[in-house]
C-alpha atoms as a PDB file:
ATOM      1  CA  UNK A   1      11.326  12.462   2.200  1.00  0.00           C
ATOM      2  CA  UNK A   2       8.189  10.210   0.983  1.00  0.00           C
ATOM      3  CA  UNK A   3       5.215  11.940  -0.187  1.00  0.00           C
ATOM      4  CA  UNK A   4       1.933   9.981  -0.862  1.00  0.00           C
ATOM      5  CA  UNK A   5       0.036  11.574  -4.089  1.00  0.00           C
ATOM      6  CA  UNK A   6      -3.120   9.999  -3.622  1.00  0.00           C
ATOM      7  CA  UNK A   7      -5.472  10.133  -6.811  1.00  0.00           C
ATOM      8  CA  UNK A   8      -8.928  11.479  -6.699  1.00  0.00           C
ATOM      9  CA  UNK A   9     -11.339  11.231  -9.852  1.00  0.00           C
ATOM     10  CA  UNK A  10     -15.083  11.154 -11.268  1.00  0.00           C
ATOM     11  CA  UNK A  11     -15.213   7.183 -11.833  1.00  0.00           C
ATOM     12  CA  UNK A  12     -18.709   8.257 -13.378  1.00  0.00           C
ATOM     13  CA  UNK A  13     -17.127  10.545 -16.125  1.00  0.00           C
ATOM     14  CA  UNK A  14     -14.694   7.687 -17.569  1.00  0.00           C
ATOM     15  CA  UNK A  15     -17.713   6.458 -19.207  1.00  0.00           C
ATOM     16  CA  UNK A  16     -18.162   9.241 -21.475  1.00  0.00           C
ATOM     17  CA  UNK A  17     -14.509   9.329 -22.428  1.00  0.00           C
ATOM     18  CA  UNK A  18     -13.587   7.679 -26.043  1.00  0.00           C
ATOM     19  CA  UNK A  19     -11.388   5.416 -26.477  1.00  0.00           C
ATOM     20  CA  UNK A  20      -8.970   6.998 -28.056  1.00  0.00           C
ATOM     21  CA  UNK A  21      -8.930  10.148 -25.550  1.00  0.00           C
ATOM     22  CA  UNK A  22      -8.269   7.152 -23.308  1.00  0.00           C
ATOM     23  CA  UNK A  23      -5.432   5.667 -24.745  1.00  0.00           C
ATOM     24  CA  UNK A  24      -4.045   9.524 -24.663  1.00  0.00           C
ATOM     25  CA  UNK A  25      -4.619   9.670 -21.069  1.00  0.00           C
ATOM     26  CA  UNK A  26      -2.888   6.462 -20.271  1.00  0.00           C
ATOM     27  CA  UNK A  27       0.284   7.635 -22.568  1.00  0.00           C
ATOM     28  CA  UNK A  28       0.602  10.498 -20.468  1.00  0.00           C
ATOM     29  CA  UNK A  29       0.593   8.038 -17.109  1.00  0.00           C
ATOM     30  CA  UNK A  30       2.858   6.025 -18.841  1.00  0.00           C
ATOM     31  CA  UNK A  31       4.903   9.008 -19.934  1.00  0.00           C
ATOM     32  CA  UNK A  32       5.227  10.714 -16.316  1.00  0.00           C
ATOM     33  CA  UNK A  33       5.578   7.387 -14.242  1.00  0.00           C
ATOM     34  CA  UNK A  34       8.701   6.803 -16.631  1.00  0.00           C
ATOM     35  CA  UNK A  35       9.894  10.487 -16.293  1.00  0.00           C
ATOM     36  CA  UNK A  36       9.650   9.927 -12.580  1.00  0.00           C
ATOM     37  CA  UNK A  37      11.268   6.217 -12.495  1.00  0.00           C
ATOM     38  CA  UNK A  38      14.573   8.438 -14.565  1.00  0.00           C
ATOM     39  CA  UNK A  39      14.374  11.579 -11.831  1.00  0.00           C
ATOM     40  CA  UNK A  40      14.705   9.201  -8.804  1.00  0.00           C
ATOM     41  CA  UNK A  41      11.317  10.266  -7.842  1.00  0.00           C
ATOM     42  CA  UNK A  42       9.567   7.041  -7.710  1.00  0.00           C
ATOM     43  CA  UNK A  43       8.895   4.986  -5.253  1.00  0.00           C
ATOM     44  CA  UNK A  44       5.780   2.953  -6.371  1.00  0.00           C
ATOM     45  CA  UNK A  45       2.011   3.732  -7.510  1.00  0.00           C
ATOM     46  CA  UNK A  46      -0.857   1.535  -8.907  1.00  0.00           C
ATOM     47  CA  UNK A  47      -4.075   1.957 -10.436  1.00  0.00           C
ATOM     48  CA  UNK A  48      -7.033   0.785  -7.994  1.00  0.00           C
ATOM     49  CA  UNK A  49     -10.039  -1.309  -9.394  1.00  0.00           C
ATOM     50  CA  UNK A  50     -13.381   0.312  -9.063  1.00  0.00           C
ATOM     51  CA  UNK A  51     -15.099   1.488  -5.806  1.00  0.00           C
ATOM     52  CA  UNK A  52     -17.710  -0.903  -6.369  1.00  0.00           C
ATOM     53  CA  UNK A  53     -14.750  -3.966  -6.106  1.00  0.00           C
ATOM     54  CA  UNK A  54     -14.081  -2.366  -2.732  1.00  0.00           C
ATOM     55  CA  UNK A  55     -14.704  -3.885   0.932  1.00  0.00           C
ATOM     56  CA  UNK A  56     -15.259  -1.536   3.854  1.00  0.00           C
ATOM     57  CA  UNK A  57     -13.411  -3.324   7.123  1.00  0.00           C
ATOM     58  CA  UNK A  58     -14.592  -2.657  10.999  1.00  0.00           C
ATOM     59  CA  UNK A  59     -14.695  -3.983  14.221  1.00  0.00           C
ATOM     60  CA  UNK A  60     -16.435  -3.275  16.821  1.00  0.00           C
ATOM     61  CA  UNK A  61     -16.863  -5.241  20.133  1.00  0.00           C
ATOM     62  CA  UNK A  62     -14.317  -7.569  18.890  1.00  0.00           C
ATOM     63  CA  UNK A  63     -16.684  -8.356  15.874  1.00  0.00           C
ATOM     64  CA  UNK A  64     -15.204  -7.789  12.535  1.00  0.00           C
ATOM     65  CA  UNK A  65     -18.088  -6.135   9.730  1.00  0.00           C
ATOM     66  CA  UNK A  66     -17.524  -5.600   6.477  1.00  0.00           C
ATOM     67  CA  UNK A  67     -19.564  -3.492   3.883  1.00  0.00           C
ATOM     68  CA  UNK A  68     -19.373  -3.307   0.449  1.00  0.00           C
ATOM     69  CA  UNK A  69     -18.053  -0.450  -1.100  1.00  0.00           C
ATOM     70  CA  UNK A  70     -15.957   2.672   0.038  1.00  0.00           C
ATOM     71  CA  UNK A  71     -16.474   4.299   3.296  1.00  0.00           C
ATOM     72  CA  UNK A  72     -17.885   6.929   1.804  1.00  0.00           C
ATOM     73  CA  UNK A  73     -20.022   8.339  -0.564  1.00  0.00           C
ATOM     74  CA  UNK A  74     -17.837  11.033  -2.454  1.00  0.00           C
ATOM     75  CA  UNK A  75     -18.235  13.249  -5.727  1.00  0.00           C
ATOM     76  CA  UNK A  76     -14.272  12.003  -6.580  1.00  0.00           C
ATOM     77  CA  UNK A  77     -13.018   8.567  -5.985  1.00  0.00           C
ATOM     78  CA  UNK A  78      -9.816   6.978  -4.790  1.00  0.00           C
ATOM     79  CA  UNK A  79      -8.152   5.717  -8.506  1.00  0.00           C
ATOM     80  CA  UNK A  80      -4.673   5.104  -7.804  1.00  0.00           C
ATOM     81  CA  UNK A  81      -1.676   6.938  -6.041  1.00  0.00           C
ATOM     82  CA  UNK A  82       1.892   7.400  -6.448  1.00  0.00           C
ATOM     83  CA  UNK A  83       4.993   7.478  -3.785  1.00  0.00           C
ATOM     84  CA  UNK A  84       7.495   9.285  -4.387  1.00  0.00           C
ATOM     85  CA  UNK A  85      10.670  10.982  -3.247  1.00  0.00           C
ATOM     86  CA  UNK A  86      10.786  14.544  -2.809  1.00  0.00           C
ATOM     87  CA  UNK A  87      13.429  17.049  -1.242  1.00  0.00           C
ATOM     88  CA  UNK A  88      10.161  18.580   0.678  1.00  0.00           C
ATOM     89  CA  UNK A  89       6.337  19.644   0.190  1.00  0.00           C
ATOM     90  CA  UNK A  90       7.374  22.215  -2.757  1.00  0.00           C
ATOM     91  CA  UNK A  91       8.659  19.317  -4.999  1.00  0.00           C
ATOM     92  CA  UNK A  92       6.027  16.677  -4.759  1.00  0.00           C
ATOM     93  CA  UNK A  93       3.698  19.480  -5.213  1.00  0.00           C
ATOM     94  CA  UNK A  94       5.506  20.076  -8.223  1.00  0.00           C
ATOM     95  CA  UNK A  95       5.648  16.426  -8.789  1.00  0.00           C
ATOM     96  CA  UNK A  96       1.844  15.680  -8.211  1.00  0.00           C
ATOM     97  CA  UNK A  97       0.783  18.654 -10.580  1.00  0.00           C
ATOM     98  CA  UNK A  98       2.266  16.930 -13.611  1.00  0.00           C
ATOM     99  CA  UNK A  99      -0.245  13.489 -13.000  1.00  0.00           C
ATOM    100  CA  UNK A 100      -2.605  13.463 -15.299  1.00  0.00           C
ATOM    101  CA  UNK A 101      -5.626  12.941 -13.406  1.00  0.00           C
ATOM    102  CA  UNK A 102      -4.820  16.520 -11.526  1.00  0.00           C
ATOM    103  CA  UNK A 103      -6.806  17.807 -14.711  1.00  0.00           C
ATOM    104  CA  UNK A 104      -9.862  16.003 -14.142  1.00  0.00           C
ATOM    105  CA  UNK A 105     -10.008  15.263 -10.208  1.00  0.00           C
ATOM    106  CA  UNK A 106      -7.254  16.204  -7.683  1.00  0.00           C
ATOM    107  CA  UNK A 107      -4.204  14.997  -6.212  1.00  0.00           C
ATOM    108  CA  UNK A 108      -4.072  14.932  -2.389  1.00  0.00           C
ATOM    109  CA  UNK A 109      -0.541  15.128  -1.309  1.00  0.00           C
ATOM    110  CA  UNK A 110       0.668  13.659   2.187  1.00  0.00           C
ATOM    111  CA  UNK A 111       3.947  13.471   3.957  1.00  0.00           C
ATOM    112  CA  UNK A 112       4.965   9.641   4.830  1.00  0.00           C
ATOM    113  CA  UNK A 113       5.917   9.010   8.530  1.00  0.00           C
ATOM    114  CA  UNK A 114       8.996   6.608   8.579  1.00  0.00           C
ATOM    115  CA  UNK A 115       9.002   5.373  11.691  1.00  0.00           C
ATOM    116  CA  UNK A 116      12.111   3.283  10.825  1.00  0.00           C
ATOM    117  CA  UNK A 117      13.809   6.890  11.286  1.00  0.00           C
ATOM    118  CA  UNK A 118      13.989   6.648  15.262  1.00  0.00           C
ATOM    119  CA  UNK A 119      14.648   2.571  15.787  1.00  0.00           C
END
């Protein structure tokens, strides 16, 4: 089964990280996206650019309306995410535990609907 391991941080506190504490976090994404790629376990995952890059979409009365910015205003942001194949809830718990940025934010873990499944 799928498993989205969405990626929640502080984009505020990467400006008081060093340089180098920053090239250690990246080696450990590196590290676990390539332990994951040899398990099976990956599917895909990116890095996303800065809330303040982002574009809010609506529309309303047939009108689209965009804002700039995320929907909303949040303590943790939306950084990046992960899919990945897991036997069941258990393992991509298991799985999302060992991202890095579960130390400084949180990982939000979500079953993947595959509607393919019933066509």
């Amino acid at each position: 089964m799928k498993y989205l391991c969405l990626i929640y941080e502080n984009e505020a506190a990467y400006g008081s990280i060093s340089k180098e504490d920053m090239d250690k976090m990246m080696s450990e994404y590196f590290a676990f996206t390539n332990d994951i790629k040899a398990a099976g376990q990956y599917v895909g995952g990116e890095a996303l650019q800065p809330t303040q890059s982002a574009t809010t979409v609506r529309v309303r009365g047939g009108k689209v309306q965009t804002t700039d910015g995320p929907f909303a205003e949040t303590k943790e942001q939306l950084g990046g995410y992960y899919l990945v194949e897991a036997r069941d809830l258990n393992e991509a718990i298991q799985i999302a535990s060992r991202i890095p940025g579960a130390r400084m934010g949180s990982v939000e873990v979500r079953p993947v609907i595959d509607f393919s499944a019933g066509a």
